[in-house]
C-alpha atoms as a PDB file:
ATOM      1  CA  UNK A   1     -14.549  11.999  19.843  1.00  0.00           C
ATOM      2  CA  UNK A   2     -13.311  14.028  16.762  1.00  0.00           C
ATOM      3  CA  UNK A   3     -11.036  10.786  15.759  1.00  0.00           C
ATOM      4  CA  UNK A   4     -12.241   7.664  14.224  1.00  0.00           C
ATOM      5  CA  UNK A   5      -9.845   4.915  14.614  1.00  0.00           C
ATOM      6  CA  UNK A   6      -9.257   2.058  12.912  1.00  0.00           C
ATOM      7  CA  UNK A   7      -6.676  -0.840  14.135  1.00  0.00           C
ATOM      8  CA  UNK A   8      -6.216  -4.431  12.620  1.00  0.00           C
ATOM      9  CA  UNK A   9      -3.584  -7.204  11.696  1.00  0.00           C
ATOM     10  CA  UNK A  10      -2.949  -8.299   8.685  1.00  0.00           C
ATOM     11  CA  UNK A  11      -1.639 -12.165   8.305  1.00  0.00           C
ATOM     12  CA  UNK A  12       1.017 -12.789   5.270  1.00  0.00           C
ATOM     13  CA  UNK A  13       0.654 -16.416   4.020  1.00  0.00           C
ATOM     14  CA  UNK A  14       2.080 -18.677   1.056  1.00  0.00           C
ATOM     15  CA  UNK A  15       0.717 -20.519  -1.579  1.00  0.00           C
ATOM     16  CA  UNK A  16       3.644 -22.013  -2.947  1.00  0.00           C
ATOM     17  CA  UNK A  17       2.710 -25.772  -3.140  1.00  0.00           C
ATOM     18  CA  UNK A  18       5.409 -26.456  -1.213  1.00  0.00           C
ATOM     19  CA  UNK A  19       4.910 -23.937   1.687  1.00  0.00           C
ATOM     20  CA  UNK A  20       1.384 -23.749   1.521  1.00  0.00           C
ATOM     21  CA  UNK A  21      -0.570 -21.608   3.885  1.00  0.00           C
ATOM     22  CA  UNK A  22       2.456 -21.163   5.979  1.00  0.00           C
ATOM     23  CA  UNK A  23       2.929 -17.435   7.531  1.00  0.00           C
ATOM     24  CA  UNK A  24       5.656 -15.839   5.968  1.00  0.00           C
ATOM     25  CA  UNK A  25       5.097 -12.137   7.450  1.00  0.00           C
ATOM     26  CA  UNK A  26       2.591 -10.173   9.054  1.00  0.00           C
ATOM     27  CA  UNK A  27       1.502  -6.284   9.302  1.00  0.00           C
ATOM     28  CA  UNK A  28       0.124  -4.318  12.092  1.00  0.00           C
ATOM     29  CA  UNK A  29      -1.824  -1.189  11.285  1.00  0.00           C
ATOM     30  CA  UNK A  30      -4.040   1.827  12.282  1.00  0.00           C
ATOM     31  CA  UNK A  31      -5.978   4.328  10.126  1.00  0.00           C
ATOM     32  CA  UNK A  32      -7.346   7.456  11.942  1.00  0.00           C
ATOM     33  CA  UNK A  33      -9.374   9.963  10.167  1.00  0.00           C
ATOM     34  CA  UNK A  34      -8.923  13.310  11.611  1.00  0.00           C
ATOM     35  CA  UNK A  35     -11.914  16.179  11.214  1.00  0.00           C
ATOM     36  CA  UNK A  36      -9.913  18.297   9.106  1.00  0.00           C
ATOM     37  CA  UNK A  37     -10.509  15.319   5.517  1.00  0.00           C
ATOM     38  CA  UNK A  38      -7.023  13.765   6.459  1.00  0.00           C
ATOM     39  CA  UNK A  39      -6.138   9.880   7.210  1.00  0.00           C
ATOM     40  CA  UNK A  40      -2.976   9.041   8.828  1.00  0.00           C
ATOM     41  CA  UNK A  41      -1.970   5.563   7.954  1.00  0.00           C
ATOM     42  CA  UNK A  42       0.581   3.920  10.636  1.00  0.00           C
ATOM     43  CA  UNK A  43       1.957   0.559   9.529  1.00  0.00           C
ATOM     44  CA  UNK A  44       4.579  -1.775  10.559  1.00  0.00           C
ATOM     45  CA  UNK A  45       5.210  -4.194   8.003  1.00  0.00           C
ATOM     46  CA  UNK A  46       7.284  -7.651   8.876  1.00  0.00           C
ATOM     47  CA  UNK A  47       8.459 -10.149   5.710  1.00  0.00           C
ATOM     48  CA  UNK A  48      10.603 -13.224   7.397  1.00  0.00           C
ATOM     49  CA  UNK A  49      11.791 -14.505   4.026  1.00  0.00           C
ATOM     50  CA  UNK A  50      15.169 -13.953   3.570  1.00  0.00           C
ATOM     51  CA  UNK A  51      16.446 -11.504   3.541  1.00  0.00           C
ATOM     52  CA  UNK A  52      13.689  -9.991   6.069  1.00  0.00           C
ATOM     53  CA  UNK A  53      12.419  -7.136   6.124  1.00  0.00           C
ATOM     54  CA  UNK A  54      10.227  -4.540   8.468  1.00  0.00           C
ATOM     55  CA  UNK A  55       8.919  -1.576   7.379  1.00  0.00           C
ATOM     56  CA  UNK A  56       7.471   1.475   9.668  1.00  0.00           C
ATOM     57  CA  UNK A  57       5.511   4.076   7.262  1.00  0.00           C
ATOM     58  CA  UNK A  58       3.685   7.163   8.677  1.00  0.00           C
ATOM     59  CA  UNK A  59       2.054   8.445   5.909  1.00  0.00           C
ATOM     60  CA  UNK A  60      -0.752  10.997   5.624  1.00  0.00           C
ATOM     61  CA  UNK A  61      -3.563  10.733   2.870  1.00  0.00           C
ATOM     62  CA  UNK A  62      -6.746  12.876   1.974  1.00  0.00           C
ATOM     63  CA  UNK A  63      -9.532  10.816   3.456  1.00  0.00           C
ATOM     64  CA  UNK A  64     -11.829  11.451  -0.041  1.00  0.00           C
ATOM     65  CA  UNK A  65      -9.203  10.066  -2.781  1.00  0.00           C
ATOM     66  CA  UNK A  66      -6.396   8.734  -0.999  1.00  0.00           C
ATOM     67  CA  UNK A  67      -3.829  11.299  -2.804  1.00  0.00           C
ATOM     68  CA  UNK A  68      -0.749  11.714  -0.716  1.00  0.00           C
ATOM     69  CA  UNK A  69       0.019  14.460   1.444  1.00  0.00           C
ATOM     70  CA  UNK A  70       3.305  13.572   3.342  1.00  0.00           C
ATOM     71  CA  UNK A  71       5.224  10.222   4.800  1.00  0.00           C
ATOM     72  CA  UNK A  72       8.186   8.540   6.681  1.00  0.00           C
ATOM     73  CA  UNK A  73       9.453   5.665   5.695  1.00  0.00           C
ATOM     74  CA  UNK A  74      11.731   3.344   8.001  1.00  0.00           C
ATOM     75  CA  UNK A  75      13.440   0.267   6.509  1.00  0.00           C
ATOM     76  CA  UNK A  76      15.278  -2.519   7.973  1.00  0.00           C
ATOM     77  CA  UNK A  77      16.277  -5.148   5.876  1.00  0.00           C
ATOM     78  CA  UNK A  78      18.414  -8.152   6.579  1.00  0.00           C
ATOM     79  CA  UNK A  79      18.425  -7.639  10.000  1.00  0.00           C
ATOM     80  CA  UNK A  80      20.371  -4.414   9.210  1.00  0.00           C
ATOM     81  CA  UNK A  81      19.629  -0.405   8.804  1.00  0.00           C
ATOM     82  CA  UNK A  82      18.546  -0.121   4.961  1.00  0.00           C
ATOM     83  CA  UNK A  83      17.745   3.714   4.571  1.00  0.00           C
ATOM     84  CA  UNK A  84      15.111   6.313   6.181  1.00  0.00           C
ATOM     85  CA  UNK A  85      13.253   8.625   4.106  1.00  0.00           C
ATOM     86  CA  UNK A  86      10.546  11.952   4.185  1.00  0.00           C
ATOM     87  CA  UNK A  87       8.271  12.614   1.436  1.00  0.00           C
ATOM     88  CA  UNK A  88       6.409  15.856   0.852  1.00  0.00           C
ATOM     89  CA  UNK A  89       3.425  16.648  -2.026  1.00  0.00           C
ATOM     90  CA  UNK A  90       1.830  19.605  -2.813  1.00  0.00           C
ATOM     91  CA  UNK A  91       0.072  20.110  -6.732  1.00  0.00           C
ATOM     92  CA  UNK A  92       3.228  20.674  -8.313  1.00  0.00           C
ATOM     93  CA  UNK A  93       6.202  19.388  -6.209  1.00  0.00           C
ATOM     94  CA  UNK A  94       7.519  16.219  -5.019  1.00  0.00           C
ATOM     95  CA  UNK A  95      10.181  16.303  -2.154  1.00  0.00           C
ATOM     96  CA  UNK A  96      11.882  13.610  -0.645  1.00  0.00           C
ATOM     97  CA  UNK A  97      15.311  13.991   2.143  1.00  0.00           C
ATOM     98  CA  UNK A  98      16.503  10.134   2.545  1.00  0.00           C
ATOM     99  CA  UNK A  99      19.559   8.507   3.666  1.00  0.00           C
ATOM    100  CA  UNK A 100      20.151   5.012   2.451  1.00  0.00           C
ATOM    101  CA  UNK A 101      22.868   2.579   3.380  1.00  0.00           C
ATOM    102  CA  UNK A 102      24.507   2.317   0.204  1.00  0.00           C
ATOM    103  CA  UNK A 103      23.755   6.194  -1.452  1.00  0.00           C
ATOM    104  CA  UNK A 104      23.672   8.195   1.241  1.00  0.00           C
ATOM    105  CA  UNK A 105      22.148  11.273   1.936  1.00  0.00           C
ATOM    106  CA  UNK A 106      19.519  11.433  -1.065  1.00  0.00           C
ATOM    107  CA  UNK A 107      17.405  14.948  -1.629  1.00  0.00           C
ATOM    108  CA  UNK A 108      14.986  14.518  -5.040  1.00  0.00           C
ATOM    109  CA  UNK A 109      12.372  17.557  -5.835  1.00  0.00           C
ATOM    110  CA  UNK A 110      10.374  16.491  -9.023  1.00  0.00           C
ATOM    111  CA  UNK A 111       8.168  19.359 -10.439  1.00  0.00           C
ATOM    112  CA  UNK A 112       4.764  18.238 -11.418  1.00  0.00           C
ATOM    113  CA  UNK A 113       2.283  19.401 -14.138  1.00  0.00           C
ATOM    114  CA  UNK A 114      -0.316  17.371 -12.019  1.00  0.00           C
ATOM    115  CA  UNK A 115      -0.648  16.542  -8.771  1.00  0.00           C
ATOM    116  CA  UNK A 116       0.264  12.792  -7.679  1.00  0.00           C
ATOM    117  CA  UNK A 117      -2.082  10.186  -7.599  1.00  0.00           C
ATOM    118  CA  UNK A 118      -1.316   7.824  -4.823  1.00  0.00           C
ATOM    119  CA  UNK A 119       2.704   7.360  -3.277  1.00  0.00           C
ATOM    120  CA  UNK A 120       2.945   3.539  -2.973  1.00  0.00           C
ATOM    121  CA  UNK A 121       5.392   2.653   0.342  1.00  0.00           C
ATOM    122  CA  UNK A 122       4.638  -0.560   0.252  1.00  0.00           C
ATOM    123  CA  UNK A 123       1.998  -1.573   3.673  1.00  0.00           C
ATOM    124  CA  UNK A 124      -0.692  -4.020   2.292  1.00  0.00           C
ATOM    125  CA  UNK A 125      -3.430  -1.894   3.949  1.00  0.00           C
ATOM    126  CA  UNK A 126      -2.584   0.786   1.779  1.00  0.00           C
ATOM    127  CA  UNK A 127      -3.411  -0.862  -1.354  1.00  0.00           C
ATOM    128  CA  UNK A 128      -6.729  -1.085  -0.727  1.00  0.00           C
ATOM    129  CA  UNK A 129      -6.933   2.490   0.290  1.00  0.00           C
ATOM    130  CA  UNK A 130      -5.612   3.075  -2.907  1.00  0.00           C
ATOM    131  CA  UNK A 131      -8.541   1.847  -4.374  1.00  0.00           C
ATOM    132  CA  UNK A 132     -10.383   5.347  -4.086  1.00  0.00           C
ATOM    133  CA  UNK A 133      -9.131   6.659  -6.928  1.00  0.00           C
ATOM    134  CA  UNK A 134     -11.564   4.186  -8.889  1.00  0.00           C
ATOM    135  CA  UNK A 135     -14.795   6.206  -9.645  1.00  0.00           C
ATOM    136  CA  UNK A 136     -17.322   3.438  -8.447  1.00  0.00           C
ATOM    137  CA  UNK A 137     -20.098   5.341 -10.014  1.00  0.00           C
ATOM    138  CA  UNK A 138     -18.585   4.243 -13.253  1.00  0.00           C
ATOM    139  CA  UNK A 139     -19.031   0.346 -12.486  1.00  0.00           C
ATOM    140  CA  UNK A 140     -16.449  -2.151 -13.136  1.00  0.00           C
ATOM    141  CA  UNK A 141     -14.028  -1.107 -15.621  1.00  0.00           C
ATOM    142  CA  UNK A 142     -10.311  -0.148 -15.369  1.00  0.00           C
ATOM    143  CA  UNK A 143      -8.608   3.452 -14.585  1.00  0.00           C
ATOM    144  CA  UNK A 144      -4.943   3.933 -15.752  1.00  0.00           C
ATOM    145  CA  UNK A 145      -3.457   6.544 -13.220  1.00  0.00           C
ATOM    146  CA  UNK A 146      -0.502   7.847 -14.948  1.00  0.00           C
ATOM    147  CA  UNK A 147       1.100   9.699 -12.271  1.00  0.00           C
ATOM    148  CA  UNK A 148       2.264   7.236  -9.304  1.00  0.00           C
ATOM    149  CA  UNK A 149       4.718   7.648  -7.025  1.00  0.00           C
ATOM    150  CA  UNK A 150       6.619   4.552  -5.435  1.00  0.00           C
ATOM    151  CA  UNK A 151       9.257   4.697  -1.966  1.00  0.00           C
ATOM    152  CA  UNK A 152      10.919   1.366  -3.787  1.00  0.00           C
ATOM    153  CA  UNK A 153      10.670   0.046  -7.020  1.00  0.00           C
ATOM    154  CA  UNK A 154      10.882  -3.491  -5.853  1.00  0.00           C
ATOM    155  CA  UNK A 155       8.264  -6.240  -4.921  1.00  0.00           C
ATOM    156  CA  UNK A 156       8.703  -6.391  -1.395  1.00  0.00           C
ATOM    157  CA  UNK A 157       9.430  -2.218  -0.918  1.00  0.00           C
ATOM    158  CA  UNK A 158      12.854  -3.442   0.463  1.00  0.00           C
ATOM    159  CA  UNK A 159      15.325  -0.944  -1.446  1.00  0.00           C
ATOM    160  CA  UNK A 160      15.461   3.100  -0.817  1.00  0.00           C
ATOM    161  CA  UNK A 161      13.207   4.553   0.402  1.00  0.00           C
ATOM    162  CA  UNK A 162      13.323   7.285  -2.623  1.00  0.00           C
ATOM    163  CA  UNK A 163      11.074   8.442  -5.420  1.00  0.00           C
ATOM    164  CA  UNK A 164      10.281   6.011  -8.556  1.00  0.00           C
ATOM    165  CA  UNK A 165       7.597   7.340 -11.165  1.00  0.00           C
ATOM    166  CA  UNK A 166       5.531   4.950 -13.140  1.00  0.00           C
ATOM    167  CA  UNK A 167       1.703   4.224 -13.924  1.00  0.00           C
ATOM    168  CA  UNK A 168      -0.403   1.491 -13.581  1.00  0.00           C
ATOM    169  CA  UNK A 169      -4.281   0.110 -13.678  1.00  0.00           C
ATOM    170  CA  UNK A 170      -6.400  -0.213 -11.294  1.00  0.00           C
ATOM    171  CA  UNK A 171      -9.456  -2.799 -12.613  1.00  0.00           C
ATOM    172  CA  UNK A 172     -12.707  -2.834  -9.974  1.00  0.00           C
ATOM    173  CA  UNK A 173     -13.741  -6.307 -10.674  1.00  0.00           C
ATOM    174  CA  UNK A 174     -17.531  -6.028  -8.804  1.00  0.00           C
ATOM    175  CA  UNK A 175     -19.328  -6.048  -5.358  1.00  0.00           C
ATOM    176  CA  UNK A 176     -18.822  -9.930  -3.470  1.00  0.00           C
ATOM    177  CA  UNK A 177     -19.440 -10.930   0.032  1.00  0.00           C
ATOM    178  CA  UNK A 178     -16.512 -12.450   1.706  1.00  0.00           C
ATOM    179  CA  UNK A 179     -15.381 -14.394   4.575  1.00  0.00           C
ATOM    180  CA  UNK A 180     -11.840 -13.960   6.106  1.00  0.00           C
ATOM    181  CA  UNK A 181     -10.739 -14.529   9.491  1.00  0.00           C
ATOM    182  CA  UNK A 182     -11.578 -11.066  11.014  1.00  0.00           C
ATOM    183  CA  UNK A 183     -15.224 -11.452  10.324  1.00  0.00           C
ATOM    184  CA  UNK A 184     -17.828 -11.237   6.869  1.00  0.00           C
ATOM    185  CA  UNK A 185     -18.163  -8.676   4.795  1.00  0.00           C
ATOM    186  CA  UNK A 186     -19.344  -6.640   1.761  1.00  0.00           C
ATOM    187  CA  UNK A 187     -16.347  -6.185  -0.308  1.00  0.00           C
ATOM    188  CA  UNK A 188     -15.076  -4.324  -3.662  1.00  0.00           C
ATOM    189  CA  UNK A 189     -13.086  -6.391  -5.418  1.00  0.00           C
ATOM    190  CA  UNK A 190      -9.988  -4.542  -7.397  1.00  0.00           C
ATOM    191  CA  UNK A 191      -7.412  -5.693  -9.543  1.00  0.00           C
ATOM    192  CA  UNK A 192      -3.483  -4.058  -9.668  1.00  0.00           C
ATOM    193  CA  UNK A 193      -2.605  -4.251 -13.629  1.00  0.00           C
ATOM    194  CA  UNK A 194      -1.024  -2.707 -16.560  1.00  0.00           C
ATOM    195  CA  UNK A 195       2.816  -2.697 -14.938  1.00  0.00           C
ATOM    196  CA  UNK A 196       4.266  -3.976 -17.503  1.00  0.00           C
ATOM    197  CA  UNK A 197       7.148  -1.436 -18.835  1.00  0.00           C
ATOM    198  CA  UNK A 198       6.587   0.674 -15.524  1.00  0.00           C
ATOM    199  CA  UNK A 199       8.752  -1.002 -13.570  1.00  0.00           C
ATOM    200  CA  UNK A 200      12.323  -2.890 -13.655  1.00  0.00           C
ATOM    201  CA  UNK A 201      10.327  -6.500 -13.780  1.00  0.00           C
ATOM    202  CA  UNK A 202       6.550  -6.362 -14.279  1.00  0.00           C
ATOM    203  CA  UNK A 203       4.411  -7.322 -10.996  1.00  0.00           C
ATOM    204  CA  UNK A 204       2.767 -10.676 -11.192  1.00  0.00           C
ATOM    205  CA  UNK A 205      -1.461 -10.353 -10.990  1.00  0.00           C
ATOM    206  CA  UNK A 206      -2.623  -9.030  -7.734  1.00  0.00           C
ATOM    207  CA  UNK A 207      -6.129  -9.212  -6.447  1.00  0.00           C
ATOM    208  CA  UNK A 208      -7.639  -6.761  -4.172  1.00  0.00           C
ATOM    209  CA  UNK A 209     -10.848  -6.654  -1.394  1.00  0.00           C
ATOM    210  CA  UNK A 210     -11.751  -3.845   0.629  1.00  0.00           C
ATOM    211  CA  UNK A 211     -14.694  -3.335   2.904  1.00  0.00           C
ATOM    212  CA  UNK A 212     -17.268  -1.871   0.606  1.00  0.00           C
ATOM    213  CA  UNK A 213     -18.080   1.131   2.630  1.00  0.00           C
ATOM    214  CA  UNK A 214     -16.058   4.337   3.414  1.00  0.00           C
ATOM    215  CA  UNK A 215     -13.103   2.810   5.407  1.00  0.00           C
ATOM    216  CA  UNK A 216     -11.667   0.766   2.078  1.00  0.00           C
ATOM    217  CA  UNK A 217     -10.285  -1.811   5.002  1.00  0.00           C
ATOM    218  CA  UNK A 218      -7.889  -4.526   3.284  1.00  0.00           C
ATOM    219  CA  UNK A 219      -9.565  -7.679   3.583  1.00  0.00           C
ATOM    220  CA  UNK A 220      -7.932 -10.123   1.094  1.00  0.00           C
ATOM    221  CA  UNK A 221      -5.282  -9.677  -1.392  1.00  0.00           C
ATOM    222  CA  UNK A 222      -3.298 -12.256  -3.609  1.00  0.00           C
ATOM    223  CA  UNK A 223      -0.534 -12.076  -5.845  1.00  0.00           C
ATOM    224  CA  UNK A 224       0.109 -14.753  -8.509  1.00  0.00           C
ATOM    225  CA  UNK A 225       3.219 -15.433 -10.290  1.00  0.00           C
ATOM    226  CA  UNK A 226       6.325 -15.756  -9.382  1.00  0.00           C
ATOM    227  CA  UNK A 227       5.496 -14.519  -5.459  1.00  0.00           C
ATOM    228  CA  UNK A 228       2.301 -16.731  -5.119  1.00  0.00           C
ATOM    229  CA  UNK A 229       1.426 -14.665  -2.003  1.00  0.00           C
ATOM    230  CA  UNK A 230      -1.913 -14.141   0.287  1.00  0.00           C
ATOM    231  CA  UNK A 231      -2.512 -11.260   3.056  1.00  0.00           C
ATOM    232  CA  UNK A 232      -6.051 -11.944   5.090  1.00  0.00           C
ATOM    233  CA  UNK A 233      -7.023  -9.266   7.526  1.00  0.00           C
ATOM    234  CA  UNK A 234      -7.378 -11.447  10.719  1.00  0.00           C
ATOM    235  CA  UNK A 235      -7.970  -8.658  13.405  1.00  0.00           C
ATOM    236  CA  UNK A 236     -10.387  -6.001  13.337  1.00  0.00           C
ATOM    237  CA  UNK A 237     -11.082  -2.893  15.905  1.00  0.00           C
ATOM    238  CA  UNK A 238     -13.052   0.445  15.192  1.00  0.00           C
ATOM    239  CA  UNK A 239     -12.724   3.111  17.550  1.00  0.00           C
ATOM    240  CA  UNK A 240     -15.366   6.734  17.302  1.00  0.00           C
END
């Protein structure tokens, strides 16, 4: 087969003291790497807090850095239509066409002196794929990529979909074996930083482990702070 597939679950928990370890969401994804150096990314994202949220993202991604090529973005939020959105990339252009609930019909074309760095909609699975743009050969250390592209500025993704600029760290921590309920692994461990003044309220810390191989597979993730959240990849199937 040309295709390699990828398909797993990914289990949203809390660690609020007083909700600990209790599902609050969950995420259902596939990654297939197609012979031509792209990987399409289909996710379906559900958050039960209130006000919930799903999210259904198609989005395309060269297979060697993770840089964006297009996406769709569906949300729902509240039990309600929140807005529907297509992005486009090329070196030097941006494009989105959206419709939103509350703006409408939205059409943004941003001209860029470089091209974009990773588009951000939001699927857990995705920031670990994200994670490529770290030069491993480097060792730890931290990158600052300085030209990000976001569907939503907030937390949870649940506003837009449209374009929001900013920059932001990535730190690569080390190499760790871990145990999480889809199996053991060798894993890169990543931290998200550096947000502060790049978006409307900085992100709380966020911790990051992917398989340490080719796939970048989300594993584990936690964010501290205010959202005192954990994602766990708890099924696992590879398809060649």
């Amino acid at each position: 087969m040309a295709y390699r597939t990828i398909r797993g679950k990914i289990l949203y928990t809390s660690k609020k003291p007083e909700r600990l370890d209790q599902e609050r969401g969950r995420e259902y994804f596939t990654i297939t790497r197609q012979p031509d150096g792209t990987d399409v990314v289909h996710a379906h994202c559900e958050i039960d807090d209130a006000p919930m949220v799903v999210r259904d993202v198609v989005q395309a991604l060269d297979h060697a850095t993770s840089a964006p090529l297009d996406c769709h973005v569906r949300l729902t939020v509240g039990d309600a239509f929140e807005g529907s959105g297509w992005f486009r990339f090329t070196d030097r252009l941006v494009e989105c066409e959206t419709f939103n609930r509350k703006d409408g019909r939205i059409t943004q074309r941003i001209e860029l002196a470089q091209p974009v760095q990773w588009m951000q909609c939001h699927p857990i699975v995705g920031d670990a794929l994200l994670m490529k743009a770290y030069d491993l050969s480097a060792g730890p250390g931290k990158r600052f990529l300085d030209n990000v592209m976001l569907s939503s500025p907030d937390h949870r993704g649940a506003t837009g979909p449209m374009l929001f600029r900013l920059g932001f760290g990535i730190q690569y921590v080390g190499r760790e074996r871990i145990e999480v309920r889809a199996g053991e692994f060798e894993a890169h461990h990543f931290q998200v930083v550096d947000t502060a003044g790049q978006l409307p309220e900085e992100h709380p810390p966020y911790d990051v482990w992917c398989t340490a191989d080719d796939d970048y597979i989300l594993l584990r993730a936690g964010v501290g702070g205010y959202m005192q959240t954990h994602y766990e990849l708890v099924e696992l199937d590879i398809f060649h």
